[in-house]
PDB file of N, CA and C in Angstrom:
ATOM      1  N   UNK A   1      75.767  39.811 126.593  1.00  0.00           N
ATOM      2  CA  UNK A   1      74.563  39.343 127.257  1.00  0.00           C
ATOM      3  C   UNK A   1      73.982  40.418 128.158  1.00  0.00           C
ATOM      4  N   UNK A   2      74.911  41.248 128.778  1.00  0.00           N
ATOM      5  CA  UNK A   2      74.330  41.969 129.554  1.00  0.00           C
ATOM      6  C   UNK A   2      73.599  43.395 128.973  1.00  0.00           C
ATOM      7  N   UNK A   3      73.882  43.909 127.610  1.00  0.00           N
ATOM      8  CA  UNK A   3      73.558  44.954 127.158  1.00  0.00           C
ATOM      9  C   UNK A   3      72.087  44.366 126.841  1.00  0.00           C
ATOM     10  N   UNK A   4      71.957  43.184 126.218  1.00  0.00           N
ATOM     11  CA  UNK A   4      70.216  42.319 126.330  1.00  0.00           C
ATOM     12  C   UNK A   4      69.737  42.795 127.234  1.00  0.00           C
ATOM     13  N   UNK A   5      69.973  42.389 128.390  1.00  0.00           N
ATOM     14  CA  UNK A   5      69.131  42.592 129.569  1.00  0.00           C
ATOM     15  C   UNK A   5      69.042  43.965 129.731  1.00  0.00           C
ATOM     16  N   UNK A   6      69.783  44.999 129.767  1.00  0.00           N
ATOM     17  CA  UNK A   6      69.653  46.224 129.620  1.00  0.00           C
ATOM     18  C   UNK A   6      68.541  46.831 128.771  1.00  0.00           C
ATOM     19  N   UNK A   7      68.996  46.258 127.562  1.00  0.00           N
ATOM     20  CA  UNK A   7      68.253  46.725 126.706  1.00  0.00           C
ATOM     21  C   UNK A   7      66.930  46.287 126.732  1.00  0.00           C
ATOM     22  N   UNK A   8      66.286  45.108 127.157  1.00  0.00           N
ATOM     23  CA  UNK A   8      64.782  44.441 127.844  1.00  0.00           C
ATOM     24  C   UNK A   8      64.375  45.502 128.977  1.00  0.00           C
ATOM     25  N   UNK A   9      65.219  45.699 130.027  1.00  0.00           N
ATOM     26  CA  UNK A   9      64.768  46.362 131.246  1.00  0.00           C
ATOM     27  C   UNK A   9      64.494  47.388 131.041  1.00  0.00           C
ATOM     28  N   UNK A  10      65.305  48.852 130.255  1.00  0.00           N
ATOM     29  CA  UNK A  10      64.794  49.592 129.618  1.00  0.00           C
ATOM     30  C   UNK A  10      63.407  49.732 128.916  1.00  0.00           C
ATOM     31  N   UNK A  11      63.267  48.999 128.030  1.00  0.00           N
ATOM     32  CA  UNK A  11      61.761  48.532 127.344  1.00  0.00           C
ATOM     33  C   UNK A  11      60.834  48.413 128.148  1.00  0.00           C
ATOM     34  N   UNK A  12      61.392  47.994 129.508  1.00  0.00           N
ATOM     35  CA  UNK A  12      60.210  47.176 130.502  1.00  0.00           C
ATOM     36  C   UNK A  12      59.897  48.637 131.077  1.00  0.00           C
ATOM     37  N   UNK A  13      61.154  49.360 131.151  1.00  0.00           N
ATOM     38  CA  UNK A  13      60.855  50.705 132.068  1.00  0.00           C
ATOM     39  C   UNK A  13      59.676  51.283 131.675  1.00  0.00           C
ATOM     40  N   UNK A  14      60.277  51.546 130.625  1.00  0.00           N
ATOM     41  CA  UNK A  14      59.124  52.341 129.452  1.00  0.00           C
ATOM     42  C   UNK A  14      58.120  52.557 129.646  1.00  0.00           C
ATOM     43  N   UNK A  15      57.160  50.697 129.741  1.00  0.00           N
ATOM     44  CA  UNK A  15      56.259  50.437 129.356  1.00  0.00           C
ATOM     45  C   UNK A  15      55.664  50.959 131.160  1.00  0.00           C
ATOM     46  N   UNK A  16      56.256  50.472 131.873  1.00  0.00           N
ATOM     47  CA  UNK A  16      55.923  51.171 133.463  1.00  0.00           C
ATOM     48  C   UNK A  16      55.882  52.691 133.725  1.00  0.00           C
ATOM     49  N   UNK A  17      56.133  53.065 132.807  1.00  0.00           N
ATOM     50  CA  UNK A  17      55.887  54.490 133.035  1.00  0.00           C
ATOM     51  C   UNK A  17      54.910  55.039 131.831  1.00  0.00           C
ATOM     52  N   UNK A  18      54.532  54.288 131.317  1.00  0.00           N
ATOM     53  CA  UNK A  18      53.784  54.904 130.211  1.00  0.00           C
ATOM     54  C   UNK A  18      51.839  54.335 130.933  1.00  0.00           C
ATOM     55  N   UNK A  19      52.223  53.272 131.768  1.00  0.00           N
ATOM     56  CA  UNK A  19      51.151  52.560 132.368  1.00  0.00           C
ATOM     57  C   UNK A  19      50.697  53.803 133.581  1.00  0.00           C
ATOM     58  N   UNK A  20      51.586  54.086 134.065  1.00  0.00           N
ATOM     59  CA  UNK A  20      51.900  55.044 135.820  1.00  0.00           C
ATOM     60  C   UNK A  20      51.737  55.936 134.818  1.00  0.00           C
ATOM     61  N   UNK A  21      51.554  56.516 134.059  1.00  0.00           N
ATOM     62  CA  UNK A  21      50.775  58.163 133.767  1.00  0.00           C
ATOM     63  C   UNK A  21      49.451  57.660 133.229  1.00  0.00           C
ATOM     64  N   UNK A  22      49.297  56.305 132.693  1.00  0.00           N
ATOM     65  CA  UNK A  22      48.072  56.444 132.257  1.00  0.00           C
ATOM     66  C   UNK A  22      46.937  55.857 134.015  1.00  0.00           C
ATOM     67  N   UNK A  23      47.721  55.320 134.366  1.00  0.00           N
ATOM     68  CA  UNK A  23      46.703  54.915 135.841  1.00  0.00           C
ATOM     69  C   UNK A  23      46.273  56.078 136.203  1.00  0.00           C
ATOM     70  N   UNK A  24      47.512  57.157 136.853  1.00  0.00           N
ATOM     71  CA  UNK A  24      47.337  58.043 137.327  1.00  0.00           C
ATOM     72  C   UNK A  24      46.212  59.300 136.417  1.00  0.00           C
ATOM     73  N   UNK A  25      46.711  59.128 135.555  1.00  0.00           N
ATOM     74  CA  UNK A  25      45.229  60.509 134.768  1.00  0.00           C
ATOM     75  C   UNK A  25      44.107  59.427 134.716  1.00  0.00           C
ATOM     76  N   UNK A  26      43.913  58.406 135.510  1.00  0.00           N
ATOM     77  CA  UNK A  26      42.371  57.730 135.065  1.00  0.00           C
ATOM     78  C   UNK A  26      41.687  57.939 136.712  1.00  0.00           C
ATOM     79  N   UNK A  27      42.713  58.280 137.832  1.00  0.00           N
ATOM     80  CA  UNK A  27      41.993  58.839 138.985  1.00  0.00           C
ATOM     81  C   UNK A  27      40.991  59.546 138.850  1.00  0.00           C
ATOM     82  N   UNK A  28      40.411  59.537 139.601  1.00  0.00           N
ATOM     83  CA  UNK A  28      39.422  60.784 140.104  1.00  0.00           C
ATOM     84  C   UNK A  28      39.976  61.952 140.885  1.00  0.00           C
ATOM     85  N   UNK A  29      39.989  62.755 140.913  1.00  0.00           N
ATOM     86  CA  UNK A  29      40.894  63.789 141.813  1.00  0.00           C
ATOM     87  C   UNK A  29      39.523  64.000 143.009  1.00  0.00           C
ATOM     88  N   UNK A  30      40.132  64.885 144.066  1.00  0.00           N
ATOM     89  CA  UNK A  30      39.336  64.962 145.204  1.00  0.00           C
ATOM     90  C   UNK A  30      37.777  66.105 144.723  1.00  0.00           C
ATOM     91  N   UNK A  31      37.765  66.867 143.655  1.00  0.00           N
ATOM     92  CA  UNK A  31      37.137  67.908 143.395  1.00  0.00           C
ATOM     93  C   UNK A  31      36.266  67.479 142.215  1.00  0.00           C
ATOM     94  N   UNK A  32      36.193  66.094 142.322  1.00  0.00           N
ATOM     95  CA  UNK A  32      35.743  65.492 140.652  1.00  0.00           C
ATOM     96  C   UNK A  32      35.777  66.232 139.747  1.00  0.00           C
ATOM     97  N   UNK A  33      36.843  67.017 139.335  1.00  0.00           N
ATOM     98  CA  UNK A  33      36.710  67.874 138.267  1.00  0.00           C
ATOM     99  C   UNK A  33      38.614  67.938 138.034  1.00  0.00           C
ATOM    100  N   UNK A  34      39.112  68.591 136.847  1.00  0.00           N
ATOM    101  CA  UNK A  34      40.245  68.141 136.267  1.00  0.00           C
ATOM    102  C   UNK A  34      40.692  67.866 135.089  1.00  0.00           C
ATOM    103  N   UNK A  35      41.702  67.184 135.597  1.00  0.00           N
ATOM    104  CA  UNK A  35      42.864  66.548 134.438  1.00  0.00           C
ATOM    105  C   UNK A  35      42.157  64.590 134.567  1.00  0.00           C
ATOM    106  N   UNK A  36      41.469  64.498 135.318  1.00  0.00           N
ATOM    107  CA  UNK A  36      41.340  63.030 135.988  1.00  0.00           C
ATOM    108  C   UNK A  36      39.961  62.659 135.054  1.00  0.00           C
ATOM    109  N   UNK A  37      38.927  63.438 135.377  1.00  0.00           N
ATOM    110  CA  UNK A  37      37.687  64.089 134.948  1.00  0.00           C
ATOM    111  C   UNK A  37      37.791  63.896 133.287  1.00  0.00           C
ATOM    112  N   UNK A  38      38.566  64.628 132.908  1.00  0.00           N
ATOM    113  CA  UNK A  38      39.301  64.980 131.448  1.00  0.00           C
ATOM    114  C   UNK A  38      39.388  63.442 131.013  1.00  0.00           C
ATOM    115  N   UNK A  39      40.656  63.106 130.916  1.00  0.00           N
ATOM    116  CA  UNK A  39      41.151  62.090 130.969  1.00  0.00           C
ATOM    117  C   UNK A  39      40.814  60.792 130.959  1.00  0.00           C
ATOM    118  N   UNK A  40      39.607  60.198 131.320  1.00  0.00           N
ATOM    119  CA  UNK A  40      38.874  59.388 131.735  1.00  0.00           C
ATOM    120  C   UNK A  40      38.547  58.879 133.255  1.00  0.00           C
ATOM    121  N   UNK A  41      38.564  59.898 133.994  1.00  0.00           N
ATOM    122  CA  UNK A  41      38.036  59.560 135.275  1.00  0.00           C
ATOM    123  C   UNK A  41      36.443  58.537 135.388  1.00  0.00           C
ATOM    124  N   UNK A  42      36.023  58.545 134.502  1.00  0.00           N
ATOM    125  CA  UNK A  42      34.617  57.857 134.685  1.00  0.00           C
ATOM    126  C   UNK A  42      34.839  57.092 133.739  1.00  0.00           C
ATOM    127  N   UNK A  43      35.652  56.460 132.875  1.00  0.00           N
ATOM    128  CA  UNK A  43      35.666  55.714 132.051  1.00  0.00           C
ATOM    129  C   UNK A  43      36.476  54.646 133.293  1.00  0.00           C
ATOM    130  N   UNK A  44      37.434  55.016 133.638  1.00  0.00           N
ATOM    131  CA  UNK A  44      37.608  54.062 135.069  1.00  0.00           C
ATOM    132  C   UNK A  44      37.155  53.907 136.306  1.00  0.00           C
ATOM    133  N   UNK A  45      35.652  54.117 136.221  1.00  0.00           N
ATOM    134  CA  UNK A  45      34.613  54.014 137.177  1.00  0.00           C
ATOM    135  C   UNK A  45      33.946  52.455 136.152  1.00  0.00           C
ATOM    136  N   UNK A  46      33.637  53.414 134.920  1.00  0.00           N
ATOM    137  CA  UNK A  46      32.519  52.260 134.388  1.00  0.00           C
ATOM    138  C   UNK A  46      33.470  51.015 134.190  1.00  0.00           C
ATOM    139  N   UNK A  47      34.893  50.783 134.228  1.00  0.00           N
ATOM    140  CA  UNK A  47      35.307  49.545 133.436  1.00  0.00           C
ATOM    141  C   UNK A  47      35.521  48.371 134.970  1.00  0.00           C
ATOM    142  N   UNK A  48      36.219  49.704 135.694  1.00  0.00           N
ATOM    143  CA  UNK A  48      36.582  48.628 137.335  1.00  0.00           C
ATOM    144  C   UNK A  48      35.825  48.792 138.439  1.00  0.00           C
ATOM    145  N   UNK A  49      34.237  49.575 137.887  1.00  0.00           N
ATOM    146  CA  UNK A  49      33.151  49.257 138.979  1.00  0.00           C
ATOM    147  C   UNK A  49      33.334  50.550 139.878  1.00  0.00           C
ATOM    148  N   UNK A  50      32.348  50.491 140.647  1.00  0.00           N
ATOM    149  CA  UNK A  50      32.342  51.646 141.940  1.00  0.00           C
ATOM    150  C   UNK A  50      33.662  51.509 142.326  1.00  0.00           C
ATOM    151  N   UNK A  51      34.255  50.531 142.787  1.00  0.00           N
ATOM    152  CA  UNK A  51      35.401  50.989 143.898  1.00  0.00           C
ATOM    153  C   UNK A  51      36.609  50.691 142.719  1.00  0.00           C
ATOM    154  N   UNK A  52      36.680  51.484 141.867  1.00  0.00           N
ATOM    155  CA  UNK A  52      37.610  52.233 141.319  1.00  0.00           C
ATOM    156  C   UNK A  52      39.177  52.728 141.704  1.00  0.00           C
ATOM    157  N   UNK A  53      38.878  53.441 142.834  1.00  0.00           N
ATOM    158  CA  UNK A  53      39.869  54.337 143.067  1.00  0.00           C
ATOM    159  C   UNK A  53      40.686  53.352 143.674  1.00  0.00           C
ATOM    160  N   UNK A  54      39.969  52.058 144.725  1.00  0.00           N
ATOM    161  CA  UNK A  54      40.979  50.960 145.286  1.00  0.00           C
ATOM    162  C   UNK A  54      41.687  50.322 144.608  1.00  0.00           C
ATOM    163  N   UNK A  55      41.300  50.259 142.924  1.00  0.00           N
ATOM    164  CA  UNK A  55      42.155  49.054 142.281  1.00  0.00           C
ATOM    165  C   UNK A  55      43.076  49.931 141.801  1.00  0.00           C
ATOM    166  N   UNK A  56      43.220  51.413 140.958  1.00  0.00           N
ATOM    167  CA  UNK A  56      43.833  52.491 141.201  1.00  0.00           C
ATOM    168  C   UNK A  56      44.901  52.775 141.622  1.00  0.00           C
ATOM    169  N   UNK A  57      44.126  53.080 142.730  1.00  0.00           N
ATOM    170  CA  UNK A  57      45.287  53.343 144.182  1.00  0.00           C
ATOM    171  C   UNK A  57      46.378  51.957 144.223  1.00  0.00           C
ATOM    172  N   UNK A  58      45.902  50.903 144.662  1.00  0.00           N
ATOM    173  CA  UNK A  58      46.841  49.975 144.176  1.00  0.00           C
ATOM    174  C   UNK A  58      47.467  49.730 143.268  1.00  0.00           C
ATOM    175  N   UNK A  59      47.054  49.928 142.056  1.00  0.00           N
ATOM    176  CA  UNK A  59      47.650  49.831 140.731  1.00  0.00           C
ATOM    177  C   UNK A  59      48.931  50.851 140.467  1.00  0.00           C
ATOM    178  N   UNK A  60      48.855  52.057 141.427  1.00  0.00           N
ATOM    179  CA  UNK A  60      49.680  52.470 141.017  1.00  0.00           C
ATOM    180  C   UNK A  60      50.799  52.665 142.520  1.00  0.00           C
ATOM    181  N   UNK A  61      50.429  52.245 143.193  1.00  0.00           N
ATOM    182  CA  UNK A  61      51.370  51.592 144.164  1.00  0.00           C
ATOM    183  C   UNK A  61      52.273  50.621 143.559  1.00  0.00           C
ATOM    184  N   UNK A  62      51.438  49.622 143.001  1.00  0.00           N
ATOM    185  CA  UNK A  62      52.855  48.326 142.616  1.00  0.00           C
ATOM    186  C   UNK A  62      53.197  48.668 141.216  1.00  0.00           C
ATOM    187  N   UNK A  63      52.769  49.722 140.623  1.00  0.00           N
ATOM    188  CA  UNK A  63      53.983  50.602 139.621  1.00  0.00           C
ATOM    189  C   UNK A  63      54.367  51.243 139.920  1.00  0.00           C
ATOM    190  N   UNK A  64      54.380  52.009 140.544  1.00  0.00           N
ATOM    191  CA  UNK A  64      55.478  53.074 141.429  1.00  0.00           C
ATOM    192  C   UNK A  64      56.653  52.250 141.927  1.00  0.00           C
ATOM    193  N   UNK A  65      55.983  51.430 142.594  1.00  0.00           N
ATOM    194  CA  UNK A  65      57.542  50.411 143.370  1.00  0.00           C
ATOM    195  C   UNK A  65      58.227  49.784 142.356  1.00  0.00           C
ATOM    196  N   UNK A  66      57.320  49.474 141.237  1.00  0.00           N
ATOM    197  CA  UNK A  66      58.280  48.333 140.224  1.00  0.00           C
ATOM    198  C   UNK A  66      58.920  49.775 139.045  1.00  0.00           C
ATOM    199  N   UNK A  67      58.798  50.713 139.194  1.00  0.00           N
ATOM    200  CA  UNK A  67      59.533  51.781 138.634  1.00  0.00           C
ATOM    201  C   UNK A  67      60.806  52.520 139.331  1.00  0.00           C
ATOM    202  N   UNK A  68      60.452  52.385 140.653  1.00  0.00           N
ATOM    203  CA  UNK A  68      61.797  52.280 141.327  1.00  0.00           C
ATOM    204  C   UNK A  68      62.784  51.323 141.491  1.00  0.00           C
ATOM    205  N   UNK A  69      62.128  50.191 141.193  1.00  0.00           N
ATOM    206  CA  UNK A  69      63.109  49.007 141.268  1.00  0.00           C
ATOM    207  C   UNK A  69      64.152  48.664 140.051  1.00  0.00           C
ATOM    208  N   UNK A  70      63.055  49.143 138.954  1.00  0.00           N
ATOM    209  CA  UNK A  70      63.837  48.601 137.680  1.00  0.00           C
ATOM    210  C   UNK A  70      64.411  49.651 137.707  1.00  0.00           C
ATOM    211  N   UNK A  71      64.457  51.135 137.806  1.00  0.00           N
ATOM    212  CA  UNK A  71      65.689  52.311 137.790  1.00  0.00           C
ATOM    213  C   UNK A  71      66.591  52.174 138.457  1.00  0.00           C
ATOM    214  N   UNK A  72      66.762  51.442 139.715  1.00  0.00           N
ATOM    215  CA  UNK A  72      67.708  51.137 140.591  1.00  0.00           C
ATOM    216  C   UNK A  72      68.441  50.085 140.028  1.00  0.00           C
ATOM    217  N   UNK A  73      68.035  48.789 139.274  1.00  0.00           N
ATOM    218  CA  UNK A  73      68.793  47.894 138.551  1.00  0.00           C
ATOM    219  C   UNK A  73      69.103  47.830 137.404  1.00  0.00           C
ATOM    220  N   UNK A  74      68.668  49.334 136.717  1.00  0.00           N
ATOM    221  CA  UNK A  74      69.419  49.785 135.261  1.00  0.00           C
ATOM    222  C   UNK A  74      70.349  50.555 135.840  1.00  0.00           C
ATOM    223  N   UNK A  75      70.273  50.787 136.973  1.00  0.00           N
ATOM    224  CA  UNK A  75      71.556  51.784 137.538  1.00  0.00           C
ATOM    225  C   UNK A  75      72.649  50.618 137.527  1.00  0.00           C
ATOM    226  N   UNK A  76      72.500  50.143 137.961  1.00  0.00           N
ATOM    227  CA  UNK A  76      73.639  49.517 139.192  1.00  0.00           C
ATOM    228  C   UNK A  76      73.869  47.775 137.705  1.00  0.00           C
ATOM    229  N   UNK A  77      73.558  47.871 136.921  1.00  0.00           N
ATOM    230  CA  UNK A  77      73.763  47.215 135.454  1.00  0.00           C
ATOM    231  C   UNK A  77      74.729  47.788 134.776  1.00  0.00           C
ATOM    232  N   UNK A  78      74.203  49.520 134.528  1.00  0.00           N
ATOM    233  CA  UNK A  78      75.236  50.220 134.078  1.00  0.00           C
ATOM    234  C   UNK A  78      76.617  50.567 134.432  1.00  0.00           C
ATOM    235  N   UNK A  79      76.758  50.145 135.804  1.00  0.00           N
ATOM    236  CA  UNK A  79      77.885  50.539 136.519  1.00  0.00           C
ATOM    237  C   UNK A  79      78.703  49.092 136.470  1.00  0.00           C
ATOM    238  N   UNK A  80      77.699  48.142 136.378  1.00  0.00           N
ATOM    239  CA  UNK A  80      78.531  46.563 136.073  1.00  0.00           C
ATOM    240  C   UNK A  80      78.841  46.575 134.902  1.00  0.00           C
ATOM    241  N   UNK A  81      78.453  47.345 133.892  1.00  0.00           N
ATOM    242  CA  UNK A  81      78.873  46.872 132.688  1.00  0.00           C
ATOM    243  C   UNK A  81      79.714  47.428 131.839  1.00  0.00           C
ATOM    244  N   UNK A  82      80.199  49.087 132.699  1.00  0.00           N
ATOM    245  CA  UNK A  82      81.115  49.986 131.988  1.00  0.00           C
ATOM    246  C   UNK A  82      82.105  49.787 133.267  1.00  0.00           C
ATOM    247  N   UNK A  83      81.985  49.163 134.413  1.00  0.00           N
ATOM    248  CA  UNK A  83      83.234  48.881 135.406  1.00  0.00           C
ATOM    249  C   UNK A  83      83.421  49.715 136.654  1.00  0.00           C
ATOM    250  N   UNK A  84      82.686  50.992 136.437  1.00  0.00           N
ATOM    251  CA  UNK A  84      82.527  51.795 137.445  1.00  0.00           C
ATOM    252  C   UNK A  84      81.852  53.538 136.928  1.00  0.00           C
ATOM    253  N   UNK A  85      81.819  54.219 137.894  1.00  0.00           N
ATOM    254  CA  UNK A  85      81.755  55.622 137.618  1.00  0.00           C
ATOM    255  C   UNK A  85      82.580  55.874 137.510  1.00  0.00           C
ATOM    256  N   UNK A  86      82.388  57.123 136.239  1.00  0.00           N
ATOM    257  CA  UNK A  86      83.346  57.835 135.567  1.00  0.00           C
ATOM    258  C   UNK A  86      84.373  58.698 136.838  1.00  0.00           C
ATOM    259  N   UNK A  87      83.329  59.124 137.487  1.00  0.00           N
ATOM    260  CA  UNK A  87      83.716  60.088 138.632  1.00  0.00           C
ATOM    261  C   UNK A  87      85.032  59.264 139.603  1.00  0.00           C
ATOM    262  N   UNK A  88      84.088  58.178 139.954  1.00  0.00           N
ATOM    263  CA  UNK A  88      85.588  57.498 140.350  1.00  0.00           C
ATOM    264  C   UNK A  88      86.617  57.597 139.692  1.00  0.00           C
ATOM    265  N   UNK A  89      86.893  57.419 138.510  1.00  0.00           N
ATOM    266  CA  UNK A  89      88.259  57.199 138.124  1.00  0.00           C
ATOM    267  C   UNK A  89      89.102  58.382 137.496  1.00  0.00           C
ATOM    268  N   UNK A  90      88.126  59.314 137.499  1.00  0.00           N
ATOM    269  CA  UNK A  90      88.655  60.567 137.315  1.00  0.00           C
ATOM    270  C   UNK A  90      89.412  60.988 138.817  1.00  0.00           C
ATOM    271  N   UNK A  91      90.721  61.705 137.709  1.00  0.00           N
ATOM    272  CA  UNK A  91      91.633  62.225 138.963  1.00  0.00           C
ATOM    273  C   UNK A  91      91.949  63.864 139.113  1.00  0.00           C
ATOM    274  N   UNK A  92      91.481  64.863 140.477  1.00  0.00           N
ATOM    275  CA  UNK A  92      91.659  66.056 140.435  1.00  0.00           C
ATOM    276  C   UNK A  92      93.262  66.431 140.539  1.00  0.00           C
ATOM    277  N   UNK A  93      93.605  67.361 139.043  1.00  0.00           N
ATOM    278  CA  UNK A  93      94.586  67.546 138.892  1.00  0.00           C
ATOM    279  C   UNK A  93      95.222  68.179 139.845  1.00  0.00           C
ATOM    280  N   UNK A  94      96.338  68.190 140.381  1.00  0.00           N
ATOM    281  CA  UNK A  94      96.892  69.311 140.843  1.00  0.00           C
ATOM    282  C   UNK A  94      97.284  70.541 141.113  1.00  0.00           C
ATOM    283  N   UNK A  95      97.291  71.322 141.570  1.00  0.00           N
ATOM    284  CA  UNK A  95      97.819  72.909 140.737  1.00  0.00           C
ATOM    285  C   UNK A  95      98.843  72.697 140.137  1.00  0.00           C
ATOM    286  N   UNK A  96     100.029  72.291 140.948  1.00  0.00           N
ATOM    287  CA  UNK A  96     101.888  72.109 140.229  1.00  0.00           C
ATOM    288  C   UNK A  96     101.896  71.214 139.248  1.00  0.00           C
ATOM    289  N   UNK A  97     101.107  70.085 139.270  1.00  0.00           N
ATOM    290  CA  UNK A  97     100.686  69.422 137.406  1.00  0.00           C
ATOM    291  C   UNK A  97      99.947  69.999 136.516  1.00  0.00           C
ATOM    292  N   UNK A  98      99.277  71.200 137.197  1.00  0.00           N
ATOM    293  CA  UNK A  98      98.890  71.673 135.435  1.00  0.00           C
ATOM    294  C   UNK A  98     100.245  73.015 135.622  1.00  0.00           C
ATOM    295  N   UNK A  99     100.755  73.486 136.594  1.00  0.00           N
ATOM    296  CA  UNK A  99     102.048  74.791 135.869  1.00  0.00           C
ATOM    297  C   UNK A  99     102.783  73.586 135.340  1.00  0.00           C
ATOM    298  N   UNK A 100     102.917  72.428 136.025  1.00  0.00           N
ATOM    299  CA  UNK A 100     104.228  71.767 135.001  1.00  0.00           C
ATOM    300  C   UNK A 100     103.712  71.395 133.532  1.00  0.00           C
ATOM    301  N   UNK A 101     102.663  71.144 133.374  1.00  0.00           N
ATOM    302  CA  UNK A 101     101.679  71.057 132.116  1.00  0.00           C
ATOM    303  C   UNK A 101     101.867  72.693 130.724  1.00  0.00           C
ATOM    304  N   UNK A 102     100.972  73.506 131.469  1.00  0.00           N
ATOM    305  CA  UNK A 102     101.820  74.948 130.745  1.00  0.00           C
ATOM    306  C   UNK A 102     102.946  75.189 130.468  1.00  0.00           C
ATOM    307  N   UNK A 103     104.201  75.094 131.427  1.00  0.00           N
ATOM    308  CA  UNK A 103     105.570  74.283 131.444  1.00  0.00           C
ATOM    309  C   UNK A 103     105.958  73.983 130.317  1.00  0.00           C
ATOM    310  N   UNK A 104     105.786  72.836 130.027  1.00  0.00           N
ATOM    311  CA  UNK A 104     106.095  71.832 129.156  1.00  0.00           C
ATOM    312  C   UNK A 104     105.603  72.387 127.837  1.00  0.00           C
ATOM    313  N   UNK A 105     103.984  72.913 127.381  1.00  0.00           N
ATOM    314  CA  UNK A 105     103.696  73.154 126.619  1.00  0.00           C
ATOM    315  C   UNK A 105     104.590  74.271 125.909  1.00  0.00           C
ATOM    316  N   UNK A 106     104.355  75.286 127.050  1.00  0.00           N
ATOM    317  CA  UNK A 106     105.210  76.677 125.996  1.00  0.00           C
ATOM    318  C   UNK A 106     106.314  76.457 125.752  1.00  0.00           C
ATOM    319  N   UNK A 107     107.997  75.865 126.156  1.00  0.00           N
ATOM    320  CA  UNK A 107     108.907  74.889 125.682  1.00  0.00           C
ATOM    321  C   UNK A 107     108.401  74.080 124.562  1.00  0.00           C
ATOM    322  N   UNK A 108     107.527  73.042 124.481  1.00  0.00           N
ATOM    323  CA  UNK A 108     107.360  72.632 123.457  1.00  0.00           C
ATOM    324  C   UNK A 108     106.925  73.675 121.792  1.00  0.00           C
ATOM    325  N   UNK A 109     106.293  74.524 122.563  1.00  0.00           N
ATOM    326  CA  UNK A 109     105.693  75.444 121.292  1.00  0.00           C
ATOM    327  C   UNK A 109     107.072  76.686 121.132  1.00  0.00           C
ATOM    328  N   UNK A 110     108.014  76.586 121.837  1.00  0.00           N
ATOM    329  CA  UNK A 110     109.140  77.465 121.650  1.00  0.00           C
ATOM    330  C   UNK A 110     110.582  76.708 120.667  1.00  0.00           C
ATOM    331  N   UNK A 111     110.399  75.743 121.195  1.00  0.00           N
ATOM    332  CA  UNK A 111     111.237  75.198 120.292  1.00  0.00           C
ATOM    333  C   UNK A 111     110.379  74.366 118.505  1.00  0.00           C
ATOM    334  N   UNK A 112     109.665  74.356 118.441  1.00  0.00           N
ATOM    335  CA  UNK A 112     108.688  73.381 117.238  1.00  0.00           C
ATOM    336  C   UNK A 112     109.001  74.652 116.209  1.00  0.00           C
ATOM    337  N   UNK A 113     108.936  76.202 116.529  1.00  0.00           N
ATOM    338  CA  UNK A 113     109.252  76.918 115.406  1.00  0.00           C
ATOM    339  C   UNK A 113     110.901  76.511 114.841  1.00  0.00           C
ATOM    340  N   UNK A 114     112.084  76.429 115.732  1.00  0.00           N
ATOM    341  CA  UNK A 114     112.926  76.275 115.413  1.00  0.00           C
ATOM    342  C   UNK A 114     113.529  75.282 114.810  1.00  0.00           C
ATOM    343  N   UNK A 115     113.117  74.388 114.778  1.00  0.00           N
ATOM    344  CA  UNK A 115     112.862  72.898 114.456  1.00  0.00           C
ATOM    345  C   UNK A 115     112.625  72.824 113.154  1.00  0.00           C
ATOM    346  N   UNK A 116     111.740  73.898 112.466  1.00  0.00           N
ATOM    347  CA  UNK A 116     111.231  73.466 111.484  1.00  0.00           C
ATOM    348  C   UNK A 116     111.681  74.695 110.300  1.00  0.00           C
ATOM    349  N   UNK A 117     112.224  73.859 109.049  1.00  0.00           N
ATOM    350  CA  UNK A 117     113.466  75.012 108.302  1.00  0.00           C
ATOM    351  C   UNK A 117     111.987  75.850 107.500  1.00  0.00           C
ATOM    352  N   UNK A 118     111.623  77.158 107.355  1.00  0.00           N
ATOM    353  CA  UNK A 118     111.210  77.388 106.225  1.00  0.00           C
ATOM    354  C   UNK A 118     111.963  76.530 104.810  1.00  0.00           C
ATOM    355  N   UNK A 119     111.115  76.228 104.123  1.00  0.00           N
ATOM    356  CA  UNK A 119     111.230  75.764 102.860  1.00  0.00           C
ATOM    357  C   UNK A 119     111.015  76.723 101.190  1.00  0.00           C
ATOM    358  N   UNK A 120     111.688  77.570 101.057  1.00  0.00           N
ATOM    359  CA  UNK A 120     111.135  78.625 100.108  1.00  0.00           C
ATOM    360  C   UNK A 120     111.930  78.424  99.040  1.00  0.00           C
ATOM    361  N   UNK A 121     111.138  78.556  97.498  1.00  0.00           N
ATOM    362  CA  UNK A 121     112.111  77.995  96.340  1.00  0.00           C
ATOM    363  C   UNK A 121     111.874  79.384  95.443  1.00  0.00           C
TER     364      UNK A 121
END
């Protein structure tokens, strides 16, 4: 159930960020000229009227916030649903556990030749 919701919120992200670049290139920039200009800066004059830039400006206020929100609760989803960070449960080895590690290995790789009969017919 929970990879659903993941997998919805994701989708939802998406679509909030695909909205928050298109709000944002439909500004007007301060120099009326641009990427804004380009883009349709006056095409979002003629659709939301003279005061434009207020519905805008707002518009991309409460996508900005709802893009931080849903990244913060695909975070903290992911961490409910794999049990924790990796980082947590990772453990920094020791120095004297990895010589006893090398240790062990070259013994193991010293005796495995002897161990084993050539076979020649």
């Amino acid at each position: 159930m929970s990879s659903i919701l993941i997998g919805l919120f994701t989708l939802i992200l998406v679509i909030v960020c695909v909205l928050l670049v298109l709000v944002i290139l439909m500004q007007r920039p301060s120099a009326n000229a641009g990427m804004g200009a380009a883009l349709g800066g006056g095409m979002a004059e003629g659709a939301f009227g003279g005061e434009a830039g207020n519905v805008l400006t707002k518009a991309t206020v409460k996508l900005t916030v709802l893009f931080f929100v849903l990244s913060a609760a695909l975070f903290l989803g992911y961490i409910y649903t794999t049990g924790g960070s990796s980082m947590a449960k990772a453990s920094t080895p020791s120095i004297s556990s990895l010589v006893e590690q090398k240790k062990a290995e070259a013994a193991k790789a010293q005796t495995a030749p002897a161990q084993q009969a050539p076979a020649k017919k």
